[in-house]
Each structure stands twice: as C-alpha cells, then as structure tokens.
C-alpha atoms as a PDB file:
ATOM      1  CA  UNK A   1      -8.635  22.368  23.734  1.00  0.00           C
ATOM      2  CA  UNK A   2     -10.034  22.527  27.024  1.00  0.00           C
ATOM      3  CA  UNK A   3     -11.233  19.430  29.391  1.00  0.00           C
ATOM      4  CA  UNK A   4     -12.973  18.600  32.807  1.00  0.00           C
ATOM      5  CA  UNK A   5     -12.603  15.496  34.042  1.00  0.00           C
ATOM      6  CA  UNK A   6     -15.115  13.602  36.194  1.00  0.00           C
ATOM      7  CA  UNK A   7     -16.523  10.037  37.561  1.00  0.00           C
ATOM      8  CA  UNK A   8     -19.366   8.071  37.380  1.00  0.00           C
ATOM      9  CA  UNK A   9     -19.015   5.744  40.039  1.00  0.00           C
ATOM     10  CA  UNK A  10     -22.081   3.536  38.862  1.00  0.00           C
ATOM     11  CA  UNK A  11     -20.747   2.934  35.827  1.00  0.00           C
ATOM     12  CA  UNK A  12     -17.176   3.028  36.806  1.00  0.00           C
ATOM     13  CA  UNK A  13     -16.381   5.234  33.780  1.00  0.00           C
ATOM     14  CA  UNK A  14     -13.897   8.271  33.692  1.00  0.00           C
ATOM     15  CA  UNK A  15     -15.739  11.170  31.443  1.00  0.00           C
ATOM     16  CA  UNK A  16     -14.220  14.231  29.817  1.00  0.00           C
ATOM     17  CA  UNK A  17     -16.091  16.876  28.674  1.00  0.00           C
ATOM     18  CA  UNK A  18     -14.014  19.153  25.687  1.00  0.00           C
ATOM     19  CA  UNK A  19     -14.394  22.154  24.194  1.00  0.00           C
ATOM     20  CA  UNK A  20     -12.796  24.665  21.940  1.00  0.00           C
ATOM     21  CA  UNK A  21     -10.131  23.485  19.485  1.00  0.00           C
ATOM     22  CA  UNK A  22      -9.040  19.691  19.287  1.00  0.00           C
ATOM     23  CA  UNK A  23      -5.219  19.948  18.219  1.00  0.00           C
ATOM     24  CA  UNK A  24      -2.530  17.232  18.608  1.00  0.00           C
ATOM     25  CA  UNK A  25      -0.855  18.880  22.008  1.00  0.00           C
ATOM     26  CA  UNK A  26      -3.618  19.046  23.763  1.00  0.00           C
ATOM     27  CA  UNK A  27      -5.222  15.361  22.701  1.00  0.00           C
ATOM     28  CA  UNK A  28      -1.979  14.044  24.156  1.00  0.00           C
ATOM     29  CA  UNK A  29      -1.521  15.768  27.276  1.00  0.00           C
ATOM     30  CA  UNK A  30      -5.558  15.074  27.740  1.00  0.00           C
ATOM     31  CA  UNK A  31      -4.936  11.336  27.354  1.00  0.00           C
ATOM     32  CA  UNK A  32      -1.705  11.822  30.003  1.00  0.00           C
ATOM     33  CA  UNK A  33      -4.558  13.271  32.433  1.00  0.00           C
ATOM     34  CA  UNK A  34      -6.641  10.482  31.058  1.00  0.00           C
ATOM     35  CA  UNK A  35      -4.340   7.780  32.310  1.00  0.00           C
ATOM     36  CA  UNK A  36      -3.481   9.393  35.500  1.00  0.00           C
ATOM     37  CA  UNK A  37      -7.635   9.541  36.224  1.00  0.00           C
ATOM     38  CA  UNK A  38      -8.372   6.017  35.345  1.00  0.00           C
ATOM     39  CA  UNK A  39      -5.359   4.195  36.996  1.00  0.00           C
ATOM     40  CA  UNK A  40      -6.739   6.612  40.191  1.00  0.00           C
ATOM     41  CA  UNK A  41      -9.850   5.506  39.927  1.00  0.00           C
ATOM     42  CA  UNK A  42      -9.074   2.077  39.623  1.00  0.00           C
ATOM     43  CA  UNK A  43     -11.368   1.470  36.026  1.00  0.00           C
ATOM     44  CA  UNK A  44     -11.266   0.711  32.283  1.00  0.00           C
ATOM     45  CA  UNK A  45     -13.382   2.750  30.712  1.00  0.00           C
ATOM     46  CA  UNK A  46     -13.327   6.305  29.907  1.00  0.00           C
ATOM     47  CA  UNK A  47     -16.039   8.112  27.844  1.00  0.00           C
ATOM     48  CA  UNK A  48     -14.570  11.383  25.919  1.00  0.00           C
ATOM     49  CA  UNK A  49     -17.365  13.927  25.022  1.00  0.00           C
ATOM     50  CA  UNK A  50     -16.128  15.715  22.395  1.00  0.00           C
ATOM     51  CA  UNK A  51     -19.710  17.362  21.264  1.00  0.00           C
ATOM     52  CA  UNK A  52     -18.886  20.680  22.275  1.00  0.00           C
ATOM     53  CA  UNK A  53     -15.421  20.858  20.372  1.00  0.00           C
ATOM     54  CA  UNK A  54     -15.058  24.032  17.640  1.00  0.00           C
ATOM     55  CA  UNK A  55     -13.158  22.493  15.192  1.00  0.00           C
ATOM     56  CA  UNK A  56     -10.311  19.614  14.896  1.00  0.00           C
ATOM     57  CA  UNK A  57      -6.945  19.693  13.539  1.00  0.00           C
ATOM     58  CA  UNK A  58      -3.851  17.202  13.023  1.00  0.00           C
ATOM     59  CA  UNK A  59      -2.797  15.395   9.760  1.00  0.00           C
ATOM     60  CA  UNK A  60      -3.051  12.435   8.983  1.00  0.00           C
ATOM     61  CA  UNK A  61       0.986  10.933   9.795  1.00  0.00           C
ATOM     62  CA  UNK A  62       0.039  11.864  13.781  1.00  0.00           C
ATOM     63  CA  UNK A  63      -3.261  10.093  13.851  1.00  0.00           C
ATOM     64  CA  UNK A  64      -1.968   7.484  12.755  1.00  0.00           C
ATOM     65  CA  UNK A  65       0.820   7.356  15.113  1.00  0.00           C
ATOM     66  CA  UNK A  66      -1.569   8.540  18.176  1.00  0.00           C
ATOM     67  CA  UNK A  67      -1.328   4.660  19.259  1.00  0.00           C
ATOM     68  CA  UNK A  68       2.282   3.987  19.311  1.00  0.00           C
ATOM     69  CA  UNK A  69       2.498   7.477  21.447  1.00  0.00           C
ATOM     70  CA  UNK A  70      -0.589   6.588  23.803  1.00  0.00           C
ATOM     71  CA  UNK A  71       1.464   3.019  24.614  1.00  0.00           C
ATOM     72  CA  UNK A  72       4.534   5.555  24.734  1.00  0.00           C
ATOM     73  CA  UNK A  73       2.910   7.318  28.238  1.00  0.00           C
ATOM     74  CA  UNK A  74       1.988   3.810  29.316  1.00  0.00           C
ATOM     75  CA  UNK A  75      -1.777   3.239  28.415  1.00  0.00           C
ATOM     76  CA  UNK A  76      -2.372  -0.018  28.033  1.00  0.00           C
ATOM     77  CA  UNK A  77      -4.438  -1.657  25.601  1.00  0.00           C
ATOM     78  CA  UNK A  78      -7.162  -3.531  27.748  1.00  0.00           C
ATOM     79  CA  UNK A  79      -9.324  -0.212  28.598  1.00  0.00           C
ATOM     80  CA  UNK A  80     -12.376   1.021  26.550  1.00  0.00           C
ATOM     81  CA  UNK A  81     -12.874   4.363  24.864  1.00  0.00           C
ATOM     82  CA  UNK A  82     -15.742   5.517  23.907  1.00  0.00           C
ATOM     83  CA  UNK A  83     -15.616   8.854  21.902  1.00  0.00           C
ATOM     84  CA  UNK A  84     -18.870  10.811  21.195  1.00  0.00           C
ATOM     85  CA  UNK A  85     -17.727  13.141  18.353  1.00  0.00           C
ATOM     86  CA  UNK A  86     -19.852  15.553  15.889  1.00  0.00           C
ATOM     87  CA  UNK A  87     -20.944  14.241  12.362  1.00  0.00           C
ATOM     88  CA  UNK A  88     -18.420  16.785  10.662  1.00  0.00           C
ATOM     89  CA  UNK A  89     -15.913  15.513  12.413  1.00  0.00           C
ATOM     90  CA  UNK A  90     -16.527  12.131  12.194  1.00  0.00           C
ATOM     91  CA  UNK A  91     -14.172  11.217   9.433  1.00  0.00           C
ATOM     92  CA  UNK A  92     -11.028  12.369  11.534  1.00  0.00           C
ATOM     93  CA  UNK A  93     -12.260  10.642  14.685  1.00  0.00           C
ATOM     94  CA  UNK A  94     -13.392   7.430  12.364  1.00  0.00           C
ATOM     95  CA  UNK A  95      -9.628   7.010  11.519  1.00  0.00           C
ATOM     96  CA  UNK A  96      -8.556   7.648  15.006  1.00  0.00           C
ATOM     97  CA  UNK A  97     -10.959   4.641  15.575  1.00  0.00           C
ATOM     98  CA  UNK A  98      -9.885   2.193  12.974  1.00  0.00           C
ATOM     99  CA  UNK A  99      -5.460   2.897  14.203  1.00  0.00           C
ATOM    100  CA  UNK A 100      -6.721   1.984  17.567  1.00  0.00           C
ATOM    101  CA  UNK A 101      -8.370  -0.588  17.001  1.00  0.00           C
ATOM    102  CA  UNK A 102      -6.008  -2.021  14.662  1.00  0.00           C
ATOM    103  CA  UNK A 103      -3.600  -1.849  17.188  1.00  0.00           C
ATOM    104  CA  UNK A 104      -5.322  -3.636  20.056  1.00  0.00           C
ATOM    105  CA  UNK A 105      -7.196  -0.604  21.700  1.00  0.00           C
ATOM    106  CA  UNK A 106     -10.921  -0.988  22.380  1.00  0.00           C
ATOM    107  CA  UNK A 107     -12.153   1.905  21.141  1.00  0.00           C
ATOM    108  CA  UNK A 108     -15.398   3.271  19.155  1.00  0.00           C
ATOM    109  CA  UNK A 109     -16.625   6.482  18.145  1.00  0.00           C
ATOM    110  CA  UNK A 110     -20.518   7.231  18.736  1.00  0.00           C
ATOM    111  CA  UNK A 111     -22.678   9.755  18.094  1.00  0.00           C
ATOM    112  CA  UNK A 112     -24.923   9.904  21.173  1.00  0.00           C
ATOM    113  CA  UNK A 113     -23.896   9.587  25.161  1.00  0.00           C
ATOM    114  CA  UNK A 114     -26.589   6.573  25.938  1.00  0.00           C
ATOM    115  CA  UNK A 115     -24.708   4.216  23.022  1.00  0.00           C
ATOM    116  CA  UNK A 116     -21.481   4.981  24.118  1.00  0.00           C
ATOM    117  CA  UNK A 117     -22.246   4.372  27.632  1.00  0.00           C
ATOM    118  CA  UNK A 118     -24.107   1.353  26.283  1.00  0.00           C
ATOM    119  CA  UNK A 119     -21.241  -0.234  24.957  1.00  0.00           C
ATOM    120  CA  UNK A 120     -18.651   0.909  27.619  1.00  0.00           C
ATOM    121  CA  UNK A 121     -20.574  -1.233  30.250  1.00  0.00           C
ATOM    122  CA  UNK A 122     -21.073  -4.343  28.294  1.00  0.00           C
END
C-alpha cells in the first residue's frame, strides 16, 4: 500500500490518502509515519482515506492484535481516527473498529470524508 501524508491546519487533522493493496506491513509502518506526523504537528486527530485502496488483506489473529502493536510504537490512546473505507471492505475495517475501541482508542470507520471530519472535530 501506498500513502501521502498531509495537514489541514484548520481542522488540525493529519490526512492520509492510500492506494493500492492494504496488507499488514504496510498498515503498520503507515501508522509509524502516522505517529511521527501527528506528534510533529502537535494534534489528535488523523483522518485515513482509504477510498482508493484495491483490495485488503490480513487475518483475523493480526487485526485483532493491531492495538496491542499500535501502543507497541508508542501511540497513545487519547487521539481520534477516523477511517473512510469502501462498503466491501467494511467488514474488515468494522472489526479493526470495534479492537480499538475496545481497547481505549477513539476510532470510527465512515463512509464519506464530511462525517468523518464531522466527528473528528467535535
């Protein structure tokens, strides 16, 4: 998978746009870059555009231990994610969503940009 990584600095909100193939070593080095952007920044909330991804893979053992490594590279459980995902790959990203949350994370998966901006600013 492929990012950019950019600012809106009215919104204070780190975005990344992906593309191509969502696997598990990319996701994790993206959320190192992730980390690095919004501690440089200075914010909380990050908004991941994963519209434009091909396809997603990853079972479901890693998913749900993406939270144990994401507090592993030190992010820490106070910021918002908002993740704008594809309705056929919603059910992978939903149970990304509920490990998360269940362990402390404030994160939600949406299906347009203005909700998940919506709720990132709240």
């Amino acid at each position: 998978m492929e990012w950019a990584i950019s600012f809106l600095p009215d919104q204070q909100v780190v975005v990344i746009q992906t593309q191509g193939i969502a696997d598990e070593a990319s996701s994790l080095e993206m959320a190192k870059n992730i980390s690095k952007a919004m501690q440089e920044y200075k914010v909380t909330r990050c908004l991941i555009d994963h519209s434009a991804i091909s396809s997603v893979t990853g079972d479901v053992i890693r998913v749900y231990n993406r939270p144990r490594l994401l507090r592993g590279i030190g992010v820490p459980r106070h910021i918002k994610i908002a993740e704008i995902v594809q309705p056929n790959h919603r059910v992978h990203f939903g149970f990304l969503e509920t490990v998360c949350r269940n362990n402390g994370f404030g994160f939600l998966v949406f299906n347009d940009r203005e909700s998940a901006i919506e709720w990132l600013t709240k």
